[in-house]
Structures are given as C-alpha cells and as structure tokens.
N, C-alpha and C. Protein backbone atom coordinates (compact mmCIF):
# COMPACT_ATOMS: atom_id res chain seq x y z
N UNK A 1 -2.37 28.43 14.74
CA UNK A 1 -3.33 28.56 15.80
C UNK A 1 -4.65 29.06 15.19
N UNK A 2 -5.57 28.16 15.04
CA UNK A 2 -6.87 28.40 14.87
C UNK A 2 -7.87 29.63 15.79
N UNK A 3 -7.41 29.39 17.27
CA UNK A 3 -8.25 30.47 17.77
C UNK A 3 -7.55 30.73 19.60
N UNK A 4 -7.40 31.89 19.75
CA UNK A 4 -6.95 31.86 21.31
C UNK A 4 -7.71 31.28 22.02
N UNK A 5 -6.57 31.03 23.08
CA UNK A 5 -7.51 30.09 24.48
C UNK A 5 -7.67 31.14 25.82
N UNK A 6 -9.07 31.78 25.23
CA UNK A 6 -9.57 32.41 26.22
C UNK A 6 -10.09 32.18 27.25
N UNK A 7 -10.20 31.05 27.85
CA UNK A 7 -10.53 30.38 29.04
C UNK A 7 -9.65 30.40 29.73
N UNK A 8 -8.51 29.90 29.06
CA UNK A 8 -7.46 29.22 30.07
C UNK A 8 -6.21 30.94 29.96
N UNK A 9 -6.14 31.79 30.91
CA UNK A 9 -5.30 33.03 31.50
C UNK A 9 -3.66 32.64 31.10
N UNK A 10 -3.49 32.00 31.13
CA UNK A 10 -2.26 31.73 31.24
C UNK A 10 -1.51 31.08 29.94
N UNK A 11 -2.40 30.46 29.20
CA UNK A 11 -2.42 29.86 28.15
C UNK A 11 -2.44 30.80 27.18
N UNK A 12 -3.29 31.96 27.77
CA UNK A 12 -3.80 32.98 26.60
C UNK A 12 -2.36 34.28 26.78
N UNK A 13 -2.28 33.93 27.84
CA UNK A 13 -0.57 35.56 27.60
C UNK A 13 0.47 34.55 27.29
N UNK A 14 0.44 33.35 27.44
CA UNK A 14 1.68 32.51 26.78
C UNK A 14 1.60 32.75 25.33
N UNK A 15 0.35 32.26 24.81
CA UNK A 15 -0.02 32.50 22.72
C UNK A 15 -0.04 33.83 22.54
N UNK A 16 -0.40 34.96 23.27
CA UNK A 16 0.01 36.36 22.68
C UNK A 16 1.31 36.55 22.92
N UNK A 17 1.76 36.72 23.77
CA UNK A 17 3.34 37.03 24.09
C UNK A 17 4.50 36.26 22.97
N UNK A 18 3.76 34.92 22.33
CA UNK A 18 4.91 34.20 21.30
C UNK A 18 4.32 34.51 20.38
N UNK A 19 3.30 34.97 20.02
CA UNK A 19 2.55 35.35 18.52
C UNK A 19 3.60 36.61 18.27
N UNK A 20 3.57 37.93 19.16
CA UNK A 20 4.30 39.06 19.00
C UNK A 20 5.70 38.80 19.38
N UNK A 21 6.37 37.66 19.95
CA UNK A 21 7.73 37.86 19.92
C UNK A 21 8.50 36.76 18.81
N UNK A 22 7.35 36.26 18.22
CA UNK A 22 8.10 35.38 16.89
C UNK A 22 7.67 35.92 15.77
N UNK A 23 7.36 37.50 16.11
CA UNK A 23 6.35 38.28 14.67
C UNK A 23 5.34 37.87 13.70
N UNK A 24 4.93 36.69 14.38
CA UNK A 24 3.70 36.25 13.46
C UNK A 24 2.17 37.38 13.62
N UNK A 25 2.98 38.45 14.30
CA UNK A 25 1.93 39.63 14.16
C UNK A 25 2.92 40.84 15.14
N UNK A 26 2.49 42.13 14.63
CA UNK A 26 3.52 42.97 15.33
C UNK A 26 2.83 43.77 16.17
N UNK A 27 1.53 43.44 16.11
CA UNK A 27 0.88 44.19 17.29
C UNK A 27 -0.25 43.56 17.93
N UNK A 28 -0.87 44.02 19.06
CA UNK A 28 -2.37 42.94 20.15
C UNK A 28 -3.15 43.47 18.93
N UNK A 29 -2.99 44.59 18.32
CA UNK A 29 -5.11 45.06 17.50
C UNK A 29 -4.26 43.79 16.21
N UNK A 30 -3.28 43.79 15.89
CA UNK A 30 -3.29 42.63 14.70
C UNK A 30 -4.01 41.29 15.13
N UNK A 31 -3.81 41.21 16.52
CA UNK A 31 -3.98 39.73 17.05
C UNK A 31 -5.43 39.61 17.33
N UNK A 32 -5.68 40.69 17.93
CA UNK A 32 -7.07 41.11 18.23
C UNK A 32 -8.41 40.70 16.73
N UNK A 33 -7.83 41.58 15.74
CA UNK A 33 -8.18 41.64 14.57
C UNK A 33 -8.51 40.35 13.99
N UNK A 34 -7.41 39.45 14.03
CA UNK A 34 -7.02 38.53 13.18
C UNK A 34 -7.85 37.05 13.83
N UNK A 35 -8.20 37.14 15.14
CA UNK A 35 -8.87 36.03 15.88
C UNK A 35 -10.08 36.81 16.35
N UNK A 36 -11.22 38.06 15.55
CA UNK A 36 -12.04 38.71 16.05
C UNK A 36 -12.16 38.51 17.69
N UNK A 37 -11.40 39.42 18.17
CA UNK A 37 -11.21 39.43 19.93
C UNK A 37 -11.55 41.14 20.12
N UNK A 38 -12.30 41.47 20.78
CA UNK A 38 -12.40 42.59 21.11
C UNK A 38 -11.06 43.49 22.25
N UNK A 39 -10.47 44.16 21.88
CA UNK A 39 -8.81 44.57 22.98
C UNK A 39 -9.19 44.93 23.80
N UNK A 40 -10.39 45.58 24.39
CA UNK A 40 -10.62 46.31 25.20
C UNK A 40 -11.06 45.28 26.63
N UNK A 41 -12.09 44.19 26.15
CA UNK A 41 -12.57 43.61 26.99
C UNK A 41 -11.53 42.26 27.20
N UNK A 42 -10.33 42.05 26.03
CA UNK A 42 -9.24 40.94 26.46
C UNK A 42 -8.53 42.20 27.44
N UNK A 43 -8.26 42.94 27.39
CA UNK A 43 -7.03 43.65 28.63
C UNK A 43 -7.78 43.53 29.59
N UNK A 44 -9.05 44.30 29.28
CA UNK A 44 -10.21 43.87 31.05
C UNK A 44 -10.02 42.58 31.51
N UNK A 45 -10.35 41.53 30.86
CA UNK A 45 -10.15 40.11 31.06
C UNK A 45 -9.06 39.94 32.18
N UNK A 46 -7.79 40.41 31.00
CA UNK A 46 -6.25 40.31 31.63
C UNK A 46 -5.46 40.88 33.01
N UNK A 47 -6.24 42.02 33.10
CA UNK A 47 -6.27 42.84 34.47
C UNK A 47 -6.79 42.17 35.12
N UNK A 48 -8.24 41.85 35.30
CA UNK A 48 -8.77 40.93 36.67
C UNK A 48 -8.14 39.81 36.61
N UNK A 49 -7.00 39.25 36.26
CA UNK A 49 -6.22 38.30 36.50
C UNK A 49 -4.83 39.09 36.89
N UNK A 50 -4.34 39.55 36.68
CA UNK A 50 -3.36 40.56 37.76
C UNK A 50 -2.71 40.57 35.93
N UNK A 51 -2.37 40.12 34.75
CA UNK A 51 -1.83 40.74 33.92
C UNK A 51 -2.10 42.23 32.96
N UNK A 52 -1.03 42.48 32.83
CA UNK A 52 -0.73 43.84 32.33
C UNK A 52 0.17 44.11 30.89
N UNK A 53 -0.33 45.22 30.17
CA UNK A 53 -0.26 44.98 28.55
C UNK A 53 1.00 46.23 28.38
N UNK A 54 2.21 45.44 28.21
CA UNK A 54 3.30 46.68 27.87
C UNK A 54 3.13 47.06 26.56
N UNK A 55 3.21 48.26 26.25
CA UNK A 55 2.94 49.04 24.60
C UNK A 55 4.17 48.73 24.50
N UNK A 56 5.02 49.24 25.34
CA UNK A 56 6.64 49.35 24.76
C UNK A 56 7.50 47.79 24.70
N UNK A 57 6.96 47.34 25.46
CA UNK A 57 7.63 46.18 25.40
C UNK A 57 6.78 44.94 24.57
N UNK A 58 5.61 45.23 24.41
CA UNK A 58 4.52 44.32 23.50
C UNK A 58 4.35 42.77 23.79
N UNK A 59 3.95 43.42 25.30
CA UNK A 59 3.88 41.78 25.72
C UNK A 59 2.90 42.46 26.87
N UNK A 60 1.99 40.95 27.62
CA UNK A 60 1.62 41.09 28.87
C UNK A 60 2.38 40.49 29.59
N UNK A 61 2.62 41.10 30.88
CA UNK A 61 3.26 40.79 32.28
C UNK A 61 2.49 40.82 33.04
C-alpha cells in the first residue's frame, strides 16, 4: 500500500485495522509515521464519522 485512503472512512479503518492485525505495523504512530499522517487529526477525522481508536485492542471500531 502506497498511501491510505483518506477520503474514503471506511476504506481507511478497513487498511488500518489489517495493517495492525496482519502486523505489517504494531502500532497507529507506526502507521501514522510510515504514510506521514498526522494521529491526532486522523482520530479527529475518525470520530466525526462515529469511529473510535481501541489502544487495547489496536483497532478502530
């Protein structure tokens, strides 16, 4: 994956959620990092769409 699909909400917690559950990164600041995405303003993003960022479980729901 060249670059997240930040347009498309749904597209974008589908590619994080399999990036961190097939360990091709073990955390969002790796993912964050690694596709220069700022975390703060992707969770903002993710919230005004009703998703939510589990630490413990390392996924959005």
């Amino acid at each position: 994956m060249d670059k997240l699909p930040m347009n498309d909400v749904p597209m974008l917690v589908s590619a994080i959620n399999f990036l961190l559950r097939d360990h091709e990164f073990e955390t969002l600041d790796e993912i964050c990092n690694h596709f220069n995405v700022n975390r703060a303003a992707l969770e903002a993003k993710m919230t005004t769409q009703g998703f939510e960022w589990s630490e413990q479980q390392k996924k959005f729901w």
